[in-house]
C-alpha atoms as a PDB file:
ATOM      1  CA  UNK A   1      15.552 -20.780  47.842  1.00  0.00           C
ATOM      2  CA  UNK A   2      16.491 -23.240  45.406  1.00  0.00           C
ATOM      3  CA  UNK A   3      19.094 -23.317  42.551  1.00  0.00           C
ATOM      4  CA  UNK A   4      20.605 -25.051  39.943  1.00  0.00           C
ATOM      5  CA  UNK A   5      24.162 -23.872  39.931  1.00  0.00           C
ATOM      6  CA  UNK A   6      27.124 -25.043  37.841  1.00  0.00           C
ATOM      7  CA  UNK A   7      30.460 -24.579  40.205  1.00  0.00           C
ATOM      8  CA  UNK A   8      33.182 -26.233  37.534  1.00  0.00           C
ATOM      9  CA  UNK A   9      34.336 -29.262  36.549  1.00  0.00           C
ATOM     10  CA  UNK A  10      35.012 -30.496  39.712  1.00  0.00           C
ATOM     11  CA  UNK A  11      31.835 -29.642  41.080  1.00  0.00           C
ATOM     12  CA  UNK A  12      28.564 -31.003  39.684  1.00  0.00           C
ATOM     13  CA  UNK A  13      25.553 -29.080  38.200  1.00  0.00           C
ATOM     14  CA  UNK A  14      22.897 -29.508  41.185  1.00  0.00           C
ATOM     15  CA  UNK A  15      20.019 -28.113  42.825  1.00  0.00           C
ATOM     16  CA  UNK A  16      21.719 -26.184  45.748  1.00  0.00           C
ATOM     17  CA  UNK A  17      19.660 -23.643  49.156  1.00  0.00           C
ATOM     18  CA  UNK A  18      21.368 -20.241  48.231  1.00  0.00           C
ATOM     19  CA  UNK A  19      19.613 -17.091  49.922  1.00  0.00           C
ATOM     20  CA  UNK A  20      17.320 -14.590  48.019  1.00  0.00           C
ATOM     21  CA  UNK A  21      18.901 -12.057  46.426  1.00  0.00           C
ATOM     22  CA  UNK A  22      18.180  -8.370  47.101  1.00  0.00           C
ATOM     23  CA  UNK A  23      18.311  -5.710  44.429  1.00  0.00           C
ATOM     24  CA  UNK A  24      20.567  -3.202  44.537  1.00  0.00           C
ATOM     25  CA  UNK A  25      20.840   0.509  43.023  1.00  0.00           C
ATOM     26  CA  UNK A  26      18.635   0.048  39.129  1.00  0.00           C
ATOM     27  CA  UNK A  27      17.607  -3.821  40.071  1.00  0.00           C
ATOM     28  CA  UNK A  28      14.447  -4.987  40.477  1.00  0.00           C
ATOM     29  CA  UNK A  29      13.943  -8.788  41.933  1.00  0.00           C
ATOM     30  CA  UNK A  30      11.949 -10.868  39.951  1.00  0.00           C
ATOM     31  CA  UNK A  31       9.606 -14.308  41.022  1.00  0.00           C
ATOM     32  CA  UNK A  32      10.717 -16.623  37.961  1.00  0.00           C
ATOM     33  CA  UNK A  33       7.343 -17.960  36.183  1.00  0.00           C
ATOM     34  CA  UNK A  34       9.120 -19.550  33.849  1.00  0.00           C
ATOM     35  CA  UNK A  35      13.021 -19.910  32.749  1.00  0.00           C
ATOM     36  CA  UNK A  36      13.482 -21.518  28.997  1.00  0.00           C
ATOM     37  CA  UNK A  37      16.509 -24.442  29.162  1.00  0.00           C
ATOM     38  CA  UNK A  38      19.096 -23.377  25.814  1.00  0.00           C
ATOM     39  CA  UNK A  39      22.113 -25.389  24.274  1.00  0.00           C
ATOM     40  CA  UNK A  40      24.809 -22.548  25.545  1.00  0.00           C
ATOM     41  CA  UNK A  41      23.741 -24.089  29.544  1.00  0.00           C
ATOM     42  CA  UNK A  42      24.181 -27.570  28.252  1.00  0.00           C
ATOM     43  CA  UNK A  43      27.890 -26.496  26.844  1.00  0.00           C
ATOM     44  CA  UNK A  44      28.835 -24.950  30.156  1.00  0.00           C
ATOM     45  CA  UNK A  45      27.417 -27.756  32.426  1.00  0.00           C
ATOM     46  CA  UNK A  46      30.150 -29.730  29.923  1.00  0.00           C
ATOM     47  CA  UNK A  47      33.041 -27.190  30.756  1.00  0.00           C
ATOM     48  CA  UNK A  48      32.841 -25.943  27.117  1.00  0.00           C
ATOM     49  CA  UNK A  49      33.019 -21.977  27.265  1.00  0.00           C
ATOM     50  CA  UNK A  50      33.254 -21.803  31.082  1.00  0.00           C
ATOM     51  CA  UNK A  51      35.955 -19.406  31.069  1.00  0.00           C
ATOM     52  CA  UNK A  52      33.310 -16.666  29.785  1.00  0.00           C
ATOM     53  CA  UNK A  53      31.580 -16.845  33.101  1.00  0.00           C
ATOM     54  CA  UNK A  54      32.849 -14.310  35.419  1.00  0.00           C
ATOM     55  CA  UNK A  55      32.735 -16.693  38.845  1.00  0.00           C
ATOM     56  CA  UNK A  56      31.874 -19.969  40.327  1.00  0.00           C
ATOM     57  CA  UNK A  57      29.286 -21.301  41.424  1.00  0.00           C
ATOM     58  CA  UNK A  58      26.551 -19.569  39.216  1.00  0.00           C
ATOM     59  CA  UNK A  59      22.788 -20.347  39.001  1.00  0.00           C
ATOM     60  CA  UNK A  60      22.664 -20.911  34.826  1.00  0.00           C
ATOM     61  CA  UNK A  61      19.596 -19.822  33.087  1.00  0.00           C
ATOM     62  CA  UNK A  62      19.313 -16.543  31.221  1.00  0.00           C
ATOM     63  CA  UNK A  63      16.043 -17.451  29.366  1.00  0.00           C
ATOM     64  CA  UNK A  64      14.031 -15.600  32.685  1.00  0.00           C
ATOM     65  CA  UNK A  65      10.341 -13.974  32.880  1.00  0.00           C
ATOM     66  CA  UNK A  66       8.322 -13.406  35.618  1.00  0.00           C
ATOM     67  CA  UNK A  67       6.748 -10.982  38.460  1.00  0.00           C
ATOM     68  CA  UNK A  68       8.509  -8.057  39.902  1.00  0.00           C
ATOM     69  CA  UNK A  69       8.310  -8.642  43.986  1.00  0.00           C
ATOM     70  CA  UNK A  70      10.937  -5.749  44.576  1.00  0.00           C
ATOM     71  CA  UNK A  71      11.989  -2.791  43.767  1.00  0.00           C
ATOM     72  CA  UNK A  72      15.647  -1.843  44.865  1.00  0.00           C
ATOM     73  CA  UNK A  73      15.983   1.969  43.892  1.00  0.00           C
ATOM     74  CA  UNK A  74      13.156   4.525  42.305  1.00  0.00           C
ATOM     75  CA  UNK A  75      12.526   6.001  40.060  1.00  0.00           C
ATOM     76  CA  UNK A  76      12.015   2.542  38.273  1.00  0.00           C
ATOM     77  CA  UNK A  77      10.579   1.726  34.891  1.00  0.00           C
ATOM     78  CA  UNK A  78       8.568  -1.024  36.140  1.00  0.00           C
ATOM     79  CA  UNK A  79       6.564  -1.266  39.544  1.00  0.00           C
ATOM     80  CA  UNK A  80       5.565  -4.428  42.306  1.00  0.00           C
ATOM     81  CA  UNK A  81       3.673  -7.347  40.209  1.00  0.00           C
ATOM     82  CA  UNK A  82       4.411  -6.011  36.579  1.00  0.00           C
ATOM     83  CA  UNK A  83       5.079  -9.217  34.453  1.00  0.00           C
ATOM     84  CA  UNK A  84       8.291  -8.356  33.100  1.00  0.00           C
ATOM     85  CA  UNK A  85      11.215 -10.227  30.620  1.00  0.00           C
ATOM     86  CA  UNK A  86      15.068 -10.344  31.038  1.00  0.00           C
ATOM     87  CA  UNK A  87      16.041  -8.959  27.618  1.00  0.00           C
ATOM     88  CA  UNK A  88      19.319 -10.519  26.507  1.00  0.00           C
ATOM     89  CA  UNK A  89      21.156  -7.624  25.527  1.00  0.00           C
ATOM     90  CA  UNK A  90      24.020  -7.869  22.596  1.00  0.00           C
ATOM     91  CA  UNK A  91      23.758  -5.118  19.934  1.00  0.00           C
ATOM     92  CA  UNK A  92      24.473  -2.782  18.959  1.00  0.00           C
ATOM     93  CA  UNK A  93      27.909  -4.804  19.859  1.00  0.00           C
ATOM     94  CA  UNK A  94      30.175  -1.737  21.114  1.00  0.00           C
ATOM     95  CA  UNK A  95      27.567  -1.591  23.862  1.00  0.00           C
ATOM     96  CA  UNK A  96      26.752  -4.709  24.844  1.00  0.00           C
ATOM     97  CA  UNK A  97      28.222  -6.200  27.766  1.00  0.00           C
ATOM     98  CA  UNK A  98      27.686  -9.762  30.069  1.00  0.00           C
ATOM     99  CA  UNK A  99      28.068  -7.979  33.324  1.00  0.00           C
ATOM    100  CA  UNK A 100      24.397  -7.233  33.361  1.00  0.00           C
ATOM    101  CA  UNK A 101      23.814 -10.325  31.067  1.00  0.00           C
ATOM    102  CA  UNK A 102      21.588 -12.752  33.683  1.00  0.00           C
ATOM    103  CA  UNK A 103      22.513 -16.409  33.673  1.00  0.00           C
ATOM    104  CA  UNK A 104      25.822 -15.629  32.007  1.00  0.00           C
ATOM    105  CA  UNK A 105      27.075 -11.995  33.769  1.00  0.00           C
ATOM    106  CA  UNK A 106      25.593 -13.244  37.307  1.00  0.00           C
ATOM    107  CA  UNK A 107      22.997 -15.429  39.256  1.00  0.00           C
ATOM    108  CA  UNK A 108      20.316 -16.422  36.445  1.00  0.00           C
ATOM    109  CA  UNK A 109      16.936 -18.344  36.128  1.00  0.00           C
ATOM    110  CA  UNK A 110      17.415 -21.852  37.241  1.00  0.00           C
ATOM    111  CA  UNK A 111      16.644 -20.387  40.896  1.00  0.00           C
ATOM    112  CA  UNK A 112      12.668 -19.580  42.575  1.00  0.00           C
ATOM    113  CA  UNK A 113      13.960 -15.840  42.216  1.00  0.00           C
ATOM    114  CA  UNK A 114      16.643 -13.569  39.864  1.00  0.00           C
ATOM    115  CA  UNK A 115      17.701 -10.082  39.897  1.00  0.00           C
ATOM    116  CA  UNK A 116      17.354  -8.141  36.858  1.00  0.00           C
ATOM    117  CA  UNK A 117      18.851  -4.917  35.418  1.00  0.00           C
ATOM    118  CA  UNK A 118      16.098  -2.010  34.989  1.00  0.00           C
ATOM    119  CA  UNK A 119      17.657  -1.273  31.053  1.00  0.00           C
ATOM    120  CA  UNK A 120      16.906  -5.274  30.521  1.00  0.00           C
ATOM    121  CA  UNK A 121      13.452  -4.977  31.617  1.00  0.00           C
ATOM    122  CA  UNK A 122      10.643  -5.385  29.168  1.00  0.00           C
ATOM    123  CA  UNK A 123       7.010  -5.621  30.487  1.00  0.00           C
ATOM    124  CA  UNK A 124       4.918  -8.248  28.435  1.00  0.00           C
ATOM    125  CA  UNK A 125       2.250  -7.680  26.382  1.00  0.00           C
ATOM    126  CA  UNK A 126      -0.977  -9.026  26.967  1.00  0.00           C
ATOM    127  CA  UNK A 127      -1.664 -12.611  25.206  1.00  0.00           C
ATOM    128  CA  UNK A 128       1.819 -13.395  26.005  1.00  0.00           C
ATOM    129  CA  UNK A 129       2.593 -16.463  28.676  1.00  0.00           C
ATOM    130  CA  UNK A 130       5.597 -16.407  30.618  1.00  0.00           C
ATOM    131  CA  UNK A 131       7.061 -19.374  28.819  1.00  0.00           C
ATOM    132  CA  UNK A 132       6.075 -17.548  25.738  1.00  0.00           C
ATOM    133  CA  UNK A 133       7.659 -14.355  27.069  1.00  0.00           C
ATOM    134  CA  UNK A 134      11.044 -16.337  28.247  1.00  0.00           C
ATOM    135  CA  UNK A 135      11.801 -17.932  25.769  1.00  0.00           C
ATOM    136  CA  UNK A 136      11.642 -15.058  23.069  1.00  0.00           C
ATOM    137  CA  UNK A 137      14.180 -13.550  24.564  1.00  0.00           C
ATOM    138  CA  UNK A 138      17.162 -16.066  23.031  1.00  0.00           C
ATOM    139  CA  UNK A 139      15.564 -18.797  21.250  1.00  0.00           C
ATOM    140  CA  UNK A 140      13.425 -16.606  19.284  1.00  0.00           C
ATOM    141  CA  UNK A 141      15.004 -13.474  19.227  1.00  0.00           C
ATOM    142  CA  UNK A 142      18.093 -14.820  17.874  1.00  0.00           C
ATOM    143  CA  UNK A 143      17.026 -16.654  15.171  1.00  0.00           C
ATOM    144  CA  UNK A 144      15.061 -13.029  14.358  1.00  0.00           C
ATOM    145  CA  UNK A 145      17.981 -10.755  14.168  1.00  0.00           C
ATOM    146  CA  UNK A 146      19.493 -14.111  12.366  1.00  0.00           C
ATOM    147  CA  UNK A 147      17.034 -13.959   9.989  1.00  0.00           C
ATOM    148  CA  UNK A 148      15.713 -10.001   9.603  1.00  0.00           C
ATOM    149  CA  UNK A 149      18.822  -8.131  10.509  1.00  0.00           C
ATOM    150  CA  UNK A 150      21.984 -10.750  10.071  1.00  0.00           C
ATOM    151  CA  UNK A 151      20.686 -12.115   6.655  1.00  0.00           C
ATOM    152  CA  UNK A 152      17.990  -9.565   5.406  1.00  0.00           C
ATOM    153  CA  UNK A 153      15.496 -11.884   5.018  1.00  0.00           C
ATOM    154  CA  UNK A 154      12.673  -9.989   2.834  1.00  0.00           C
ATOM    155  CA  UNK A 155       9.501 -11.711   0.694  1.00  0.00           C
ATOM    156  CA  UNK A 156      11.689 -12.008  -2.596  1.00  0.00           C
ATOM    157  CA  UNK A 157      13.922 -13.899  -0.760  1.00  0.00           C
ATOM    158  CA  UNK A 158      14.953 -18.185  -1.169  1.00  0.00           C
ATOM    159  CA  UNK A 159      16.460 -19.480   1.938  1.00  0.00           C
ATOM    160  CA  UNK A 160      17.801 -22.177   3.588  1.00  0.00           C
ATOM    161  CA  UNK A 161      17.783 -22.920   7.161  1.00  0.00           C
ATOM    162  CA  UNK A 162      20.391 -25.989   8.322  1.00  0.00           C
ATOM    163  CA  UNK A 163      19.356 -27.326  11.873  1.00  0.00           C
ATOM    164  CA  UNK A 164      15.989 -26.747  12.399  1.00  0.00           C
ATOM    165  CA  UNK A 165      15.608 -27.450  16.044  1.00  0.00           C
ATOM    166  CA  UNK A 166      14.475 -24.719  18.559  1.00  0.00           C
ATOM    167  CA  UNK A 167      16.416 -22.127  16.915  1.00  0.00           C
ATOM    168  CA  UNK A 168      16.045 -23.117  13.204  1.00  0.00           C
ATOM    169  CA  UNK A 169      12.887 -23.590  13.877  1.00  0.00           C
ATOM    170  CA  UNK A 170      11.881 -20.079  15.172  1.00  0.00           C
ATOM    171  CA  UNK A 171      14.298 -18.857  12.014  1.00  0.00           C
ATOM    172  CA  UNK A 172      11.825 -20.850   9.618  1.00  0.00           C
ATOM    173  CA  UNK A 173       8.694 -19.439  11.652  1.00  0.00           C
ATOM    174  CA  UNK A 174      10.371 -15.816  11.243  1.00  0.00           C
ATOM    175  CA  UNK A 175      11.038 -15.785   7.289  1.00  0.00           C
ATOM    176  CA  UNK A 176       8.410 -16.711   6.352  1.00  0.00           C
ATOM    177  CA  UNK A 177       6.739 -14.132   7.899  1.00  0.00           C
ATOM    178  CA  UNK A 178       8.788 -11.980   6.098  1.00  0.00           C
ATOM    179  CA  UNK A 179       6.660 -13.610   2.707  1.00  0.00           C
ATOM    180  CA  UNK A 180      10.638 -15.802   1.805  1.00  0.00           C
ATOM    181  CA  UNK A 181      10.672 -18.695  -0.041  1.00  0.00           C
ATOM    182  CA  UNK A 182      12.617 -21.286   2.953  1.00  0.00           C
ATOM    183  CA  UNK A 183      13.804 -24.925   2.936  1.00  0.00           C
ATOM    184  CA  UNK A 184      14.641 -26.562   5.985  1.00  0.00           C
ATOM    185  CA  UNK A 185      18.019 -28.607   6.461  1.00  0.00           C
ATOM    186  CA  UNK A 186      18.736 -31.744   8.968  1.00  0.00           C
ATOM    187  CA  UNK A 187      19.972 -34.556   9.641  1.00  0.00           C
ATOM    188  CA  UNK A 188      17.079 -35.621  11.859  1.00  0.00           C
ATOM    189  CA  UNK A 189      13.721 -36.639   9.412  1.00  0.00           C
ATOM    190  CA  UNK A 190      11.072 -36.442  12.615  1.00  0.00           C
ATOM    191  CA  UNK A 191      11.749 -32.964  12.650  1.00  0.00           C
ATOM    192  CA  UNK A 192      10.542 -32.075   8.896  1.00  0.00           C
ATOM    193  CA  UNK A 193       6.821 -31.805   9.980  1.00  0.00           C
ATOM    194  CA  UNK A 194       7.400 -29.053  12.036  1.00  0.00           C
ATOM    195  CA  UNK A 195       9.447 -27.065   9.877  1.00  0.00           C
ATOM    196  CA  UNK A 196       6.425 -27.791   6.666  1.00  0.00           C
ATOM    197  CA  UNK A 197       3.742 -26.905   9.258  1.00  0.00           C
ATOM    198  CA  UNK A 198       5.335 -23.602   9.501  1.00  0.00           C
ATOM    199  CA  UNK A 199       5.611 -22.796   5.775  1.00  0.00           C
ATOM    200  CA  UNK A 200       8.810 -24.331   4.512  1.00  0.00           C
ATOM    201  CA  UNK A 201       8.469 -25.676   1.004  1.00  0.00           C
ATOM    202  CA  UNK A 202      10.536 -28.629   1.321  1.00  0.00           C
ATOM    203  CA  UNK A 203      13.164 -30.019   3.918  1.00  0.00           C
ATOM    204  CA  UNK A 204      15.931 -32.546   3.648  1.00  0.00           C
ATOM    205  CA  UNK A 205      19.033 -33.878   4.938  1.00  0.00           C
ATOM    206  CA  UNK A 206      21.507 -32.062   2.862  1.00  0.00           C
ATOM    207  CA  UNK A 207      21.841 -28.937   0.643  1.00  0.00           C
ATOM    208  CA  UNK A 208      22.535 -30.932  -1.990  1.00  0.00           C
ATOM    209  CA  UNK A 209      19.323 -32.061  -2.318  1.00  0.00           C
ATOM    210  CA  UNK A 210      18.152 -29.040  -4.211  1.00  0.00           C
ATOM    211  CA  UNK A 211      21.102 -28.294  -6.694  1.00  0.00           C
ATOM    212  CA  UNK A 212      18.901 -25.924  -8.673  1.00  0.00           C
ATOM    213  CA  UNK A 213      17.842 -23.766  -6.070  1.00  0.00           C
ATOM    214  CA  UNK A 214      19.380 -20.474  -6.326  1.00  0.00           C
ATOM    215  CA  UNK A 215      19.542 -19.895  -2.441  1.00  0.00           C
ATOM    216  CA  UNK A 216      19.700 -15.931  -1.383  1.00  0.00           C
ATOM    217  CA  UNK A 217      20.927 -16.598   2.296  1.00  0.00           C
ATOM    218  CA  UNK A 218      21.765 -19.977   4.256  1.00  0.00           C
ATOM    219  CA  UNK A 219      21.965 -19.555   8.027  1.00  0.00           C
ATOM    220  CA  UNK A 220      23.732 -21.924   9.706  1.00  0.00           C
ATOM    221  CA  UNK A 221      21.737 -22.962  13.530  1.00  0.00           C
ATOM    222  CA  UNK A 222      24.489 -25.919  13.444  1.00  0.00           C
ATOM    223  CA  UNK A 223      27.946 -24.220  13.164  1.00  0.00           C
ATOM    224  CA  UNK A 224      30.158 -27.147  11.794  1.00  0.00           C
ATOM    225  CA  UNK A 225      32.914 -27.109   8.884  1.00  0.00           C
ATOM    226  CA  UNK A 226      30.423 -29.324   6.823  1.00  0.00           C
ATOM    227  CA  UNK A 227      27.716 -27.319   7.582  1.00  0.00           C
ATOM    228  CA  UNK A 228      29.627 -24.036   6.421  1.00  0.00           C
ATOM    229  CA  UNK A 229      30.976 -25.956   3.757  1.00  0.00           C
ATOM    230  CA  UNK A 230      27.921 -26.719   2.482  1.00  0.00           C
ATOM    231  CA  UNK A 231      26.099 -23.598   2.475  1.00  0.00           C
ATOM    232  CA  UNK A 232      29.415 -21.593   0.913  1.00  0.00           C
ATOM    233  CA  UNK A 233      28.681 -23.901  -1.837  1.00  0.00           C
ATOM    234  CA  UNK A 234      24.690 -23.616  -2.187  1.00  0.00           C
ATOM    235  CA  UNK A 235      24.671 -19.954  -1.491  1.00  0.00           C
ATOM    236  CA  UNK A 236      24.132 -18.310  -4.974  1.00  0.00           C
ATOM    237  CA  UNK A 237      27.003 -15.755  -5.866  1.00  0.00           C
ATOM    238  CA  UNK A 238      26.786 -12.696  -3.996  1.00  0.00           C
ATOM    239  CA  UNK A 239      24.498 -14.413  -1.440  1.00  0.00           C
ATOM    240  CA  UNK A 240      24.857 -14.162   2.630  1.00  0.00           C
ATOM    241  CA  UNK A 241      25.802 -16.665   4.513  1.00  0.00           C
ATOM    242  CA  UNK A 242      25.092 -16.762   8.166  1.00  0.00           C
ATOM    243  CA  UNK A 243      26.715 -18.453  11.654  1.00  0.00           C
ATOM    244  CA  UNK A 244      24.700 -18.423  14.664  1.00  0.00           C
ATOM    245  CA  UNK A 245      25.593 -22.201  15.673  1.00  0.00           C
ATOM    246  CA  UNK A 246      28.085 -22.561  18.128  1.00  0.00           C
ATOM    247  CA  UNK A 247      29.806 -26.245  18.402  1.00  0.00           C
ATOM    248  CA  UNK A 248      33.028 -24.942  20.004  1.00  0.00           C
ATOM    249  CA  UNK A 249      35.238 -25.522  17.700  1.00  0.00           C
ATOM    250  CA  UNK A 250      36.793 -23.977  14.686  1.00  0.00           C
ATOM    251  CA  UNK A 251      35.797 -24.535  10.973  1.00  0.00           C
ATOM    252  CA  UNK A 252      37.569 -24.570   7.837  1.00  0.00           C
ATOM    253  CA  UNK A 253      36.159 -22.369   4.842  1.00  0.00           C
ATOM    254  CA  UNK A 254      37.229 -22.633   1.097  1.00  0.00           C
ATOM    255  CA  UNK A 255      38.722 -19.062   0.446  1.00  0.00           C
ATOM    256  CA  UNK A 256      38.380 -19.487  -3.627  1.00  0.00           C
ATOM    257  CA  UNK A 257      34.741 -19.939  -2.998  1.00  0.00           C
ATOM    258  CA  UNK A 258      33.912 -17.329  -0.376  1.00  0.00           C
ATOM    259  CA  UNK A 259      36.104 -14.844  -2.956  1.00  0.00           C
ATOM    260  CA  UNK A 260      35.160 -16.127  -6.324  1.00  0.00           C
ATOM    261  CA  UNK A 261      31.415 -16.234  -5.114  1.00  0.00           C
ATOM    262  CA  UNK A 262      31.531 -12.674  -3.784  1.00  0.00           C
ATOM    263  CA  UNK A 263      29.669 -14.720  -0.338  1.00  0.00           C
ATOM    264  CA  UNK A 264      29.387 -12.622   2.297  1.00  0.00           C
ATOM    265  CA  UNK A 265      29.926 -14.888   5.963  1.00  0.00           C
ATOM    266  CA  UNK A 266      28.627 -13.483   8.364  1.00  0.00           C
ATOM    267  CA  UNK A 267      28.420 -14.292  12.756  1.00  0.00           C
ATOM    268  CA  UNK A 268      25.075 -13.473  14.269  1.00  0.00           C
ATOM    269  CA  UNK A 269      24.675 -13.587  18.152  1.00  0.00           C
ATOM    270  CA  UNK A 270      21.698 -12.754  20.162  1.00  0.00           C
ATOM    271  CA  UNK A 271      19.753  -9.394  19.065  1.00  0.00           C
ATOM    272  CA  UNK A 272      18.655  -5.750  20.126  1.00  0.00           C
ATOM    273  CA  UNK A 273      16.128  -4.960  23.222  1.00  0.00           C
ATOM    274  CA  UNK A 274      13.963  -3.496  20.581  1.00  0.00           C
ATOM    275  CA  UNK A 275      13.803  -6.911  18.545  1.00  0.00           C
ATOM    276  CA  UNK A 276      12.656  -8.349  21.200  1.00  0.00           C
ATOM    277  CA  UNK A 277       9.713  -6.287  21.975  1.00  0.00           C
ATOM    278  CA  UNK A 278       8.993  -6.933  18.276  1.00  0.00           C
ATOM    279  CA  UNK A 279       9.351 -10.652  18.667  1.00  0.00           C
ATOM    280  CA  UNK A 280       6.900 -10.151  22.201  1.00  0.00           C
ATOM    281  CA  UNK A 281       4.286  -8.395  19.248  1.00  0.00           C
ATOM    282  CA  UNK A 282       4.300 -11.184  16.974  1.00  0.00           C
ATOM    283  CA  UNK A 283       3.773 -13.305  19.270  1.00  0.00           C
ATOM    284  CA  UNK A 284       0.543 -10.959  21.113  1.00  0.00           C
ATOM    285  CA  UNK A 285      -0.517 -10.897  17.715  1.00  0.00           C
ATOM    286  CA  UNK A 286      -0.827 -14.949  16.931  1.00  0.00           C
ATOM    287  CA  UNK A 287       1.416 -14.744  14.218  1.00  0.00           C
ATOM    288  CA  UNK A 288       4.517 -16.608  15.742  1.00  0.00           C
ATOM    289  CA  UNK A 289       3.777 -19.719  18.075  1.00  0.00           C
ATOM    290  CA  UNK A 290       7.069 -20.933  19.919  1.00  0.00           C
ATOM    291  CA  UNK A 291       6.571 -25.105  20.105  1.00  0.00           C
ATOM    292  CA  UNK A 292       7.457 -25.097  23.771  1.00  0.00           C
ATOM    293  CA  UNK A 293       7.211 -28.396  25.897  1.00  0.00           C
ATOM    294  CA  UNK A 294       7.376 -28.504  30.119  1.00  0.00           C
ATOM    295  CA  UNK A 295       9.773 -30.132  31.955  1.00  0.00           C
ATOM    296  CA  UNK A 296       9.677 -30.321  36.004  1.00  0.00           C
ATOM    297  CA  UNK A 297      12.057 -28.294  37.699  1.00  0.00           C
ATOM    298  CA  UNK A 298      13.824 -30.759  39.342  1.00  0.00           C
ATOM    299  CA  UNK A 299      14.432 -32.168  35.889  1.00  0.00           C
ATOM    300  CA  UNK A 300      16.515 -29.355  34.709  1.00  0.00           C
ATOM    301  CA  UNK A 301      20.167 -31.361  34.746  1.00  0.00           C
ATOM    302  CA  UNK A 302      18.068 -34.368  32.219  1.00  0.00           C
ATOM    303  CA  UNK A 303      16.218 -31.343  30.206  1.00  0.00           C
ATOM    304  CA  UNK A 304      19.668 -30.343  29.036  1.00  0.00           C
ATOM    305  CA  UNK A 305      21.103 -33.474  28.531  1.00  0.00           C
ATOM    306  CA  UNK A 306      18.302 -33.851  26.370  1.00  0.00           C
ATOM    307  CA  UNK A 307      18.965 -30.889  24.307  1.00  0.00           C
ATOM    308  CA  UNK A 308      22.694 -31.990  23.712  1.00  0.00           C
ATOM    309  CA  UNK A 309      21.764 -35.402  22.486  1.00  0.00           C
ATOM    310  CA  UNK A 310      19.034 -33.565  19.881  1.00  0.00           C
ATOM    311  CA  UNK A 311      16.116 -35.163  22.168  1.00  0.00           C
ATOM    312  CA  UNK A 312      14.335 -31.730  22.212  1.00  0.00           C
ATOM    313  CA  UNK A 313      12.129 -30.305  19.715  1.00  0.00           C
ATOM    314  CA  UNK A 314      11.106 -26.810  20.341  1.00  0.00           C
ATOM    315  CA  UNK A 315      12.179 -25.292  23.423  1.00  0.00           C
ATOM    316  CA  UNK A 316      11.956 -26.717  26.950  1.00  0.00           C
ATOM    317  CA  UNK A 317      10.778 -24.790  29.892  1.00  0.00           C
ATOM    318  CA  UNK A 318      10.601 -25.177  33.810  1.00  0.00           C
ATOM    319  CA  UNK A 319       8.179 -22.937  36.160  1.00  0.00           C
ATOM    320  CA  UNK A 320      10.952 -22.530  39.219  1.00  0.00           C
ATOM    321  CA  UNK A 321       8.632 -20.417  41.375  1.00  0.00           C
ATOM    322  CA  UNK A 322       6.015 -22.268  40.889  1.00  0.00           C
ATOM    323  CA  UNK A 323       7.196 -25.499  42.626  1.00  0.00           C
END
């Protein structure tokens, strides 16, 4: 079959012929409908991070939905043809573990066919696509347990929302749901539409731009020492402020703010199996509507380039079984 597979700096990120897998003891093989293209692929493709991944080469991707074709041990949760969903699996923390993560524990996505864990299985609800269905399980349900869990984003809330690409962009879509009062924050203008179609009240460039708003929780999708700066010092005293964006580097933070303000900072990564389903519901339910856009698969390696130079808006997708 075919794969895109990232084997180190020395060795380029290319389609490559790499044998089916079989499924083992609790695996089931999946057909990949559709595998969702995220920022984190883009840094390792770059060398940035690679050190998390246990060996090289890997086939990237760990945005994955699609048809069970095999079953490697019973009893199993899920049967032959079920449409089924790689959760991403990272709380409650103590348990989570990349092992079993796909795309970033072993063999992911970018490839006609994945194995899968049976405790990452979710089946998906009817009115749910397969691009709809992949990409929930990161894009969306990040920006989710961002949002509802990270933050506690409820309807008395005012927050603001700083990058709102595909993440931020799901995080704007999510509180509001929750009835909160949200302003949208980057540096890109074209992306402002979006984020008002969804129910923000106002976006700009900078935080600064609304020096009376008494802001609850900012949630950072970006994850630079501006960006942090900034929202330590438009958070309201005793407010939450929240890091999801990961720029691999470090940030500075003004102590005498973050202590004199009472701010609680806070690092959100991924979320829960059971946010997921809940993300899966809204969606069945026509209250959440990922902006997703389809890219060939052949045009994975340019997809992600296009992510990293903020080309994308919404989430890209490729159908790698279906080509």
């Amino acid at each position: 079959m075919q794969a895109f597979q990232y084997g180190g700096p020395e060795s380029p990120f290319q389609p490559r012929n790499v044998p089916i897998p079989e499924p083992g003891q609790g695996q089931a093989l999946i057909s990949v409908k559709a595998a969702g293209l995220c920022h984190t692929d883009a840094h390792y493709v770059d060398g940035h991070g690679i050190e998390m991944l246990p060996s090289l080469p890997i086939t990237l991707g760990h945005e994955v939905a699609g048809t069970v074709v095999e079953i490697g041990s019973e009893p199993s949760p899920v049967q032959v043809g079920d449409r089924v969903v790689v959760a991403l699996v990272a709380h409650p923390v103590e348990k989570a573990t990349r092992a079993t993560t796909i795309g970033l524990g072993y063999d992911g996505g970018y490839g006609e066919f994945a194995i899968a864990h049976y405790e990452h299985l979710v089946k998906i609800p009817d009115g749910v696509s397969f691009p709809q269905a992949a990409v929930a399980t990161d894009s969306i349900s990040t920006a989710y347990h961002a949002a509802v869990v990270t933050a506690g984003v409820t309807k008395s809330s005012t927050v603001a929302i700083i990058g709102v690409g595909g993440l931020g962009l799901n995080a704007v879509a999510i509180s509001v749901l929750q009835g909160a009062k949200v302003y949208g924050i980057d540096i890109n203008e074209d992306k402002y539409e979006d984020a008002k179609r969804l129910g923000a009240v106002a976006c700009a460039s900078t935080l600064g731009s609304f020096p009376d708003v008494a802001f609850d929780a900012v949630i950072d999708f970006v994850g630079l020492t501006p960006t942090i700066s900034a929202a330590i010092s438009s958070v309201k005293k005793g407010g939450t402020v929240v890091m999801v964006g990961l720029n691999g580097g470090n940030v500075e933070v003004s102590s005498m703010l973050l202590v004199t303000k009472s701010i609680s900072l806070k690092g959100s990564f991924g979320a829960a199996k059971e946010e997921l389903l809940e993300v899966l519901n809204l969606i069945a339910s026509g209250k959440l509507t990922p902006k997703l856009t389809e890219i060939q698969f052949k045009d994975v390696p340019k997809g992600l380039e296009d992510i990293k130079k903020n080309k994308v808006e919404g989430r890209l997708f490729v159908r790698p079984s279906a080509e």
